[in-house]
Protein backbone atom coordinates (compact mmCIF):
# COMPACT_ATOMS: atom_id res chain seq x y z
CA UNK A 1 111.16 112.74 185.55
CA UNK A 2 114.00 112.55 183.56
CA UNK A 3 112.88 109.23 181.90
CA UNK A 4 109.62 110.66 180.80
CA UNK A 5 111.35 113.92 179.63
CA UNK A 6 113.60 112.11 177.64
CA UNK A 7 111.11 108.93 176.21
CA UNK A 8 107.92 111.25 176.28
CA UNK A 9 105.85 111.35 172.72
CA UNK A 10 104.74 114.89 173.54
CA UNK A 11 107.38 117.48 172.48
CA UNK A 12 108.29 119.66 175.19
CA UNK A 13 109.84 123.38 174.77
CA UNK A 14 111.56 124.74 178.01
CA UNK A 15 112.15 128.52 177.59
CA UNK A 16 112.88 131.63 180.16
CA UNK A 17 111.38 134.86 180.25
CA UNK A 18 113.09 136.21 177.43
CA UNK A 19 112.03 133.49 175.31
CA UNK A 20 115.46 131.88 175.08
CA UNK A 21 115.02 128.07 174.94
CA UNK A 22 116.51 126.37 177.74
CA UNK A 23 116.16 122.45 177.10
CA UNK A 24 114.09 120.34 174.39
CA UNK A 25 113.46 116.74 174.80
CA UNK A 26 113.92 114.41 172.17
CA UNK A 27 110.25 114.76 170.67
CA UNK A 28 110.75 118.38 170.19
CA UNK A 29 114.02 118.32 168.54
CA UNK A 30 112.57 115.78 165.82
CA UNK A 31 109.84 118.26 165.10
CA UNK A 32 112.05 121.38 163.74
CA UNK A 33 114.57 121.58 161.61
CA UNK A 34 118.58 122.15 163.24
CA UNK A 35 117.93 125.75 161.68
CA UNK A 36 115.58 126.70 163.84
CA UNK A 37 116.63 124.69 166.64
CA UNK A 38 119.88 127.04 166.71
CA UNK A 39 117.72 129.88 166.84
CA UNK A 40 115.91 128.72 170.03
CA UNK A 41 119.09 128.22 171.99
CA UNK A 42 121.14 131.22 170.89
CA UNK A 43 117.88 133.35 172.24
CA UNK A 44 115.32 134.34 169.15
CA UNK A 45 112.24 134.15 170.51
CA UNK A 46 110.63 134.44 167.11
CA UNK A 47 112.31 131.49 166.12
CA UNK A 48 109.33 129.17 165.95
CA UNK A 49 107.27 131.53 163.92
CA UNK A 50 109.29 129.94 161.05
CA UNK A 51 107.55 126.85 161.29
CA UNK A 52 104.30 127.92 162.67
CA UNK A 53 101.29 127.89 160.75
CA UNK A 54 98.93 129.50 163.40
CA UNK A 55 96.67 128.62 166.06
CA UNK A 56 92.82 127.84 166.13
CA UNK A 57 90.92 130.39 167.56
CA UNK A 58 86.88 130.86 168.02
CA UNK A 59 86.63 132.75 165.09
CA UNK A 60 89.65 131.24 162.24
CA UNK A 61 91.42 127.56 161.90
CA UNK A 62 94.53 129.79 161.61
CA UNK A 63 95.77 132.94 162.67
CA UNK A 64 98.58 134.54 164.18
CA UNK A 65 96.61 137.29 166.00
CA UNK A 66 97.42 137.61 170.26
CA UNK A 67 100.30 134.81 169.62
CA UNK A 68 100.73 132.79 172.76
CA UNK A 69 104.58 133.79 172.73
CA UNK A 70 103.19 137.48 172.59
CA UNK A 71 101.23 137.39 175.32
CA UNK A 72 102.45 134.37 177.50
CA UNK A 73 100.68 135.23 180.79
CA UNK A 74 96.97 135.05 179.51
CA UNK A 75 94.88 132.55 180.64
CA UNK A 76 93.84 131.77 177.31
CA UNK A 77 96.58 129.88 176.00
CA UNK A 78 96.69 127.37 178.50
CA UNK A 79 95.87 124.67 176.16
CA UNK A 80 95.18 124.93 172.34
CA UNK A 81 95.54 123.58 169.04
CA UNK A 82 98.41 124.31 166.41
CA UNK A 83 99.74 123.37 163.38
CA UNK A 84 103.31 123.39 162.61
CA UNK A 85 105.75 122.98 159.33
CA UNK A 86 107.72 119.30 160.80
CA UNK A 87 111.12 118.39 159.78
CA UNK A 88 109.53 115.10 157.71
CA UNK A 89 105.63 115.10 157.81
CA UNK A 90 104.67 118.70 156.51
CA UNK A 91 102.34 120.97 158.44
CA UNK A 92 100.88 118.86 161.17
CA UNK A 93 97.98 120.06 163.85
CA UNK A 94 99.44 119.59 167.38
CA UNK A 95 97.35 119.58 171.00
CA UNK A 96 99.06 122.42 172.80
CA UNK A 97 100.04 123.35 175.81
CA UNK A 98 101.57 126.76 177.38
CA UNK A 99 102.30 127.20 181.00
CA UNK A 100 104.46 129.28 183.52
CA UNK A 101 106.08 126.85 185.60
CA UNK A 102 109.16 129.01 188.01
CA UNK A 103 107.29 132.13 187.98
CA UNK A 104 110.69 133.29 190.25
CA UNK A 105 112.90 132.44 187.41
CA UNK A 106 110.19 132.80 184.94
CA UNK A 107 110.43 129.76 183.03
CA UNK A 108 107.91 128.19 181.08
CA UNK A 109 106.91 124.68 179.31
CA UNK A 110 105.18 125.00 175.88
CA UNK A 111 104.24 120.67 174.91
CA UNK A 112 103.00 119.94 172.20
CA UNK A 113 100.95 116.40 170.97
CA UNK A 114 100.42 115.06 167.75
CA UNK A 115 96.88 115.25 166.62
CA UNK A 116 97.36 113.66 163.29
CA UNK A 117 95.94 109.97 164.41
CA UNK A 118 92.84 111.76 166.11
CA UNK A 119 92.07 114.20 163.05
CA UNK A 120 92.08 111.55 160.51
CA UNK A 121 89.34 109.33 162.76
CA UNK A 122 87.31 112.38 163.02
CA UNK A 123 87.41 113.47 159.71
CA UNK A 124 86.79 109.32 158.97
CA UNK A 125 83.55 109.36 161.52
CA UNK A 126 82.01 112.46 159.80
CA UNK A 127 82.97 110.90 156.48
CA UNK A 128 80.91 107.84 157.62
CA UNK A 129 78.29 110.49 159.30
CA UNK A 130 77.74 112.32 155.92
CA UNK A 131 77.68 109.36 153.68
CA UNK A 132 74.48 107.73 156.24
CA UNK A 133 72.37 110.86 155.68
CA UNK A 134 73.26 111.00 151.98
CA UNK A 135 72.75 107.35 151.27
CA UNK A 136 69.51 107.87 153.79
CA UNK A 137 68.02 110.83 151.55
CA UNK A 138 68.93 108.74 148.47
CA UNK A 139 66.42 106.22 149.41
CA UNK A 140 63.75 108.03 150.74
CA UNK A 141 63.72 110.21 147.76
CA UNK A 142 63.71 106.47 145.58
CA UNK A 143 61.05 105.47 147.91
CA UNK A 144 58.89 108.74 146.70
CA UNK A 145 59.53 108.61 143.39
CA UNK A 146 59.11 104.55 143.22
CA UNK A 147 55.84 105.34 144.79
CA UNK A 148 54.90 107.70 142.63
CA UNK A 149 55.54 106.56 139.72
CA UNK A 150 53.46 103.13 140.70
CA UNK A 151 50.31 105.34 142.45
CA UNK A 152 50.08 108.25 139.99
CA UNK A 153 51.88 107.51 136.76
CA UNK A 154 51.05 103.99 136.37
CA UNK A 155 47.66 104.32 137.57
CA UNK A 156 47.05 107.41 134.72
CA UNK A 157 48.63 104.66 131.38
CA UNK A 158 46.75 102.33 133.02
CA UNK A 159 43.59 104.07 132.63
CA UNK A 160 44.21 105.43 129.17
CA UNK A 161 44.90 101.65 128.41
CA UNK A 162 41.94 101.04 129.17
CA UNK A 163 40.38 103.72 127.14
CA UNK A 164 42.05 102.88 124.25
CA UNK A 165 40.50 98.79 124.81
CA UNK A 166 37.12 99.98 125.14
CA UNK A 167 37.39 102.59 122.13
CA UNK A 168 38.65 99.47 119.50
CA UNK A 169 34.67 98.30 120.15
CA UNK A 170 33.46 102.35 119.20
CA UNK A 171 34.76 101.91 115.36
CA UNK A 172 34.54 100.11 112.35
CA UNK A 173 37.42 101.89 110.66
CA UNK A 174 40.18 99.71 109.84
CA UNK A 175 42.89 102.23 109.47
CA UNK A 176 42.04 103.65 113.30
CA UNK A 177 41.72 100.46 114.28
CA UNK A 178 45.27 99.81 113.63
CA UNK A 179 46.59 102.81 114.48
CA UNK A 180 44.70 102.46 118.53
CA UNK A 181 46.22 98.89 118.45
CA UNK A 182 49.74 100.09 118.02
CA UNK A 183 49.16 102.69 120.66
CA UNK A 184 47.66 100.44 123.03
CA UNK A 185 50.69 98.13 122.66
CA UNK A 186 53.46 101.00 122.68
CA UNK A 187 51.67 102.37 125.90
CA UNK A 188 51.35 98.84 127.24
CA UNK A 189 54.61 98.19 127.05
CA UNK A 190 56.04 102.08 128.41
CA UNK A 191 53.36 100.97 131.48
CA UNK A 192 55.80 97.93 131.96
CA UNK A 193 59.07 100.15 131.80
CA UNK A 194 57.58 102.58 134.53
CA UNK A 195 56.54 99.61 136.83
CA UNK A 196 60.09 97.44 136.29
CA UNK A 197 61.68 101.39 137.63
CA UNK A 198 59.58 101.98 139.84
CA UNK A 199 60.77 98.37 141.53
CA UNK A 200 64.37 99.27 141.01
CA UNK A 201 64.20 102.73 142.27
CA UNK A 202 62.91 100.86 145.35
CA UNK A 203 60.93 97.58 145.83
CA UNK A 204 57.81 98.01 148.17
CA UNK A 205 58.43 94.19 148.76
CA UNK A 206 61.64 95.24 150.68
CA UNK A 207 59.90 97.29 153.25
CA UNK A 208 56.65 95.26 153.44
CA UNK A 209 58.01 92.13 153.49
CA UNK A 210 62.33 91.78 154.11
CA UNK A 211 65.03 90.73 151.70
CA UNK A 212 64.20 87.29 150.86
CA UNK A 213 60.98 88.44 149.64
CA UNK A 214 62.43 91.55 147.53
CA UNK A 215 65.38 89.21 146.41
CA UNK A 216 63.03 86.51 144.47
CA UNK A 217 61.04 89.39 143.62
CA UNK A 218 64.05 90.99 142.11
CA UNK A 219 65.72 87.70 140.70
CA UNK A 220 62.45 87.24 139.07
CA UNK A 221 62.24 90.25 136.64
CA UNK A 222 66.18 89.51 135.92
CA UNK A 223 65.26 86.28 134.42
CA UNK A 224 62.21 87.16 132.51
CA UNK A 225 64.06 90.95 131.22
CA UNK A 226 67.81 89.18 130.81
CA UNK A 227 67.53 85.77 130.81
CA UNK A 228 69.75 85.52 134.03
CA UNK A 229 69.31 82.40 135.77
CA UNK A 230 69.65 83.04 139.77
CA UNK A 231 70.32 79.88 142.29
CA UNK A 232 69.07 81.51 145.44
CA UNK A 233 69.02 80.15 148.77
CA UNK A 234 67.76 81.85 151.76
CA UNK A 235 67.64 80.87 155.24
CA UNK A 236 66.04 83.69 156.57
CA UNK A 237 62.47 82.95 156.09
CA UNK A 238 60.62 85.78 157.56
CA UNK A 239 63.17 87.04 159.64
CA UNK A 240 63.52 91.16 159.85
CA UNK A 241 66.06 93.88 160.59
CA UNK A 242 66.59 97.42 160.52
CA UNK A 243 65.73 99.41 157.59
CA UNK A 244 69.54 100.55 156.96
CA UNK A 245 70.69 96.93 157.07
CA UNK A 246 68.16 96.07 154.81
CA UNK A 247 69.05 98.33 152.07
CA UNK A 248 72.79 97.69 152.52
CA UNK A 249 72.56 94.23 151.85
CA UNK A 250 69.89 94.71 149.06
CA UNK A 251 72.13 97.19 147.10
CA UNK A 252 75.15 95.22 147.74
CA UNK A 253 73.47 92.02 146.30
CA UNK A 254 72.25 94.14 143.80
CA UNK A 255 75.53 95.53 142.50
CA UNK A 256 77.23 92.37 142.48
CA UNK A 257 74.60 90.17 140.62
CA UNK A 258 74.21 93.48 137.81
CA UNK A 259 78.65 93.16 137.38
CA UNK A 260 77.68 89.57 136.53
CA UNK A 261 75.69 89.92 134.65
CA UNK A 262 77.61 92.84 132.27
CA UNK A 263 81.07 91.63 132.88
CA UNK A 264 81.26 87.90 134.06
CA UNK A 265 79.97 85.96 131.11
CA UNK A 266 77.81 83.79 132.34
CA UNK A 267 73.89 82.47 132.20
CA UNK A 268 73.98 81.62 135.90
CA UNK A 269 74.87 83.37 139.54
CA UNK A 270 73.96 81.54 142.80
CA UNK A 271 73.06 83.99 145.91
CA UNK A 272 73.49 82.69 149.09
CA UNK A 273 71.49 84.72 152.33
CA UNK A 274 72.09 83.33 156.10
CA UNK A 275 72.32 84.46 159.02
CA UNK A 276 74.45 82.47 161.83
CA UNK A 277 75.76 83.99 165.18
CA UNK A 278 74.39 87.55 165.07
CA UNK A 279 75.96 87.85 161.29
CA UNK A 280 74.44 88.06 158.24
CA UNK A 281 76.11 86.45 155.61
CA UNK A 282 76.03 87.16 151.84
CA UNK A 283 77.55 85.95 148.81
CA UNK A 284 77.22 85.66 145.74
CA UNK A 285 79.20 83.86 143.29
CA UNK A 286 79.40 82.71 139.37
CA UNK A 287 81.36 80.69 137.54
CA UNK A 288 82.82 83.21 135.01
CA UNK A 289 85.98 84.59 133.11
CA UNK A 290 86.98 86.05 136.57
CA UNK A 291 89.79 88.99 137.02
CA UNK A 292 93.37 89.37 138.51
CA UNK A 293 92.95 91.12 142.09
CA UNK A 294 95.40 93.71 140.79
CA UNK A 295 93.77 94.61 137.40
CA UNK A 296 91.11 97.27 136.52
CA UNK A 297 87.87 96.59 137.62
CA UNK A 298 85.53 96.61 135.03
CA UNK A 299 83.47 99.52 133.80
CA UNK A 300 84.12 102.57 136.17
CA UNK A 301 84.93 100.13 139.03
CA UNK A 302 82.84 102.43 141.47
CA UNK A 303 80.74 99.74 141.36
CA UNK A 304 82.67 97.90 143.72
CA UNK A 305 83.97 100.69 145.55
CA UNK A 306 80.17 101.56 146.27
CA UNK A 307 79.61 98.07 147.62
CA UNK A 308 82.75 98.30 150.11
CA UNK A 309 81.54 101.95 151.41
CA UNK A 310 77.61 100.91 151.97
CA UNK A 311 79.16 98.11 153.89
CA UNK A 312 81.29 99.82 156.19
CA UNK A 313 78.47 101.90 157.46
CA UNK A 314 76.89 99.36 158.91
CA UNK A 315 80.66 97.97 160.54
CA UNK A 316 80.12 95.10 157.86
CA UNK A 317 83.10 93.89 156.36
CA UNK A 318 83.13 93.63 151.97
CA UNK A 319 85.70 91.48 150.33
CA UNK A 320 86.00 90.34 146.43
CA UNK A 321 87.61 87.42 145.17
CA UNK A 322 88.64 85.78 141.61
CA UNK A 323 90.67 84.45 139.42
CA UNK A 324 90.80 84.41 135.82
CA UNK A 325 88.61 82.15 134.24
CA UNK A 326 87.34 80.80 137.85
CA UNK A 327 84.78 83.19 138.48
CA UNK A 328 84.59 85.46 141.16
CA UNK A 329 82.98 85.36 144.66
CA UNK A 330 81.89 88.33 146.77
CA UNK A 331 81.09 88.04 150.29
CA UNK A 332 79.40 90.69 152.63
CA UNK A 333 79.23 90.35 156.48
CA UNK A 334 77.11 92.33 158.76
CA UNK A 335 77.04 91.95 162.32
CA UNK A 336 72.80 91.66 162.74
CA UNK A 337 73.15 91.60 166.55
CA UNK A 338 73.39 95.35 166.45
CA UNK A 339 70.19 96.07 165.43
CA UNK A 340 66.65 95.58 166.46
CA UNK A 341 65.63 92.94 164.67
CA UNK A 342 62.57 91.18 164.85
CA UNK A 343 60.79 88.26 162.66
């Protein structure tokens, strides 16, 4: 017993009735300052209100009301959570724990347990929890639009394309004539805009057919609109997986061969897509003017940030490396095995 009192994590308070402290382990003395330590053993009961920052109750994160050391028989504040001013870290939330252990001499035990690790991989999970339903509403609200646009607003230019075709054959007059032509080409060509963002918004290739189908798709229109020449190689064929791992990889890919393109230099990237031991492997690579780990990003540099998030979510792992002036390689990992795939 001694052993544990002495080498225990948990901070433990040892008081009487009148609130004087009678022992602290070694925990408990590293949590308050040698101020307030005195306090405790010369008697003040109040003493730890000076580093108290209250108690969670049902109805606040932190309040003083009914304090436990006010009311130390209810059955209430058995166990609780607290947050207290610390010597070194600042106000940290604590797991504790109030009980009457001599009832004849009336002396209790108040322990307390550091809740810091615990709160920060909550607040990490719900992080992770909130960013899936955002990113999730993101793209179904693409996927709307994207339709849309393609069903509706396409479809209408389209038709008025048309019109305009048929009404060159209505008229002999040169200057209308000229004028419908230039129409017909300005709308032709705002027809081509819509369907080009209507495919970036989100490609109906990616959930009809997979990624290797909505990557040559993609690496398509970025050679014909920038010239971009793409090396890809897939090894995938067919093969299917879950929606969310779909679009993480997709975006990812996306990202990387767009910061290439603007920052990189260069008239070629080669994207590489396999899948080997339940992992799906991506990378993509170019041959370009590079960057020191340690400098500024280009642009905003939430580029890559975004990349490194999206690929967390799905317990992938993101990493970026270059040199300058010998390119730069980025490599995403997912672990496929997770999810229902199917070919």
């Amino acid at each position: 017993m001694s052993r544990l009192f002495e080498n225990s994590t948990e901070a433990m308070f040892f008081f009487d009735r009148e609130g004087k402290a009678l022992a602290m382990n070694p925990a408990a003395e590293n949590i308050v300052d040698q101020n307030i330590l005195n306090q405790l053993y010369q008697g003040n009961p109040l003493a730890l209100c000076g580093t108290c920052r209250g108690y969670t109750s049902e109805t606040e994160l932190r309040t003083c009301l009914n304090c436990y050391f006010n009311t130390p028989g209810t059955e209430d504040f058995t166990s609780y959570q607290v947050y207290l001013e610390t010597r070194d870290k600042g106000i940290v939330p604590y797991a504790a724990t109030f009980h009457t252990i001599d009832a004849e001499q009336g002396i209790r035990v108040f322990m307390l347990r550091d809740l810091t690790r615990q709160f920060k991989t909550q607040e990490k999970f719900y992080q992770n929890k909130m960013m899936k339903h955002v990113i999730e509403a993101q793209e179904k609200e693409r996927k709307r639009i994207s339709r849309e646009l393609h069903d509706s607003v396409a479809q209408e230019l389209m038709s008025a394309v048309i019109d305009l075709r048929v009404l060159k054959y209505m008229t002999d007059d040169e200057k209308l004539l000229r004028k419908v032509k230039q129409t017909e080409v300005s709308m032709t060509r705002l027809l081509s805009d819509i369907r080009n963002l209507s495919v970036e918004l989100r490609p109906a290739a990616l959930d009809d057919f997979g990624l290797e189908a909505a990557f040559r798709s993609h690496f398509k229109r970025m050679e014909q609109s920038y010239g971009l020449v793409i090396d890809f190689e897939s090894r995938l064929s067919e093969k299917r997986y879950g929606s969310e791992i779909e679009t993480v990889v997709y975006r990812v890919c996306q990202e990387a061969v767009l910061n290439a393109l603007k920052y990189a230099q260069v008239d070629m990237v080669k994207v590489t897509l396999t899948e080997k031991d339940g992992i799906l492997r991506l990378q993509v690579e170019d041959e370009g003017v590079g960057f020191h780990p340690g400098d500024e990003p280009g642009g905003t540099g939430l580029g890559l940030f975004g990349m490194q998030e999206r690929a967390e979510l799905v317990g992938g792992t993101f990493s970026v490396e270059s040199q300058k002036g010998r390119g730069t390689r980025i490599l995403l990992l997912v672990p496929a095995e997770k999810l229902q795939g199917k070919e």
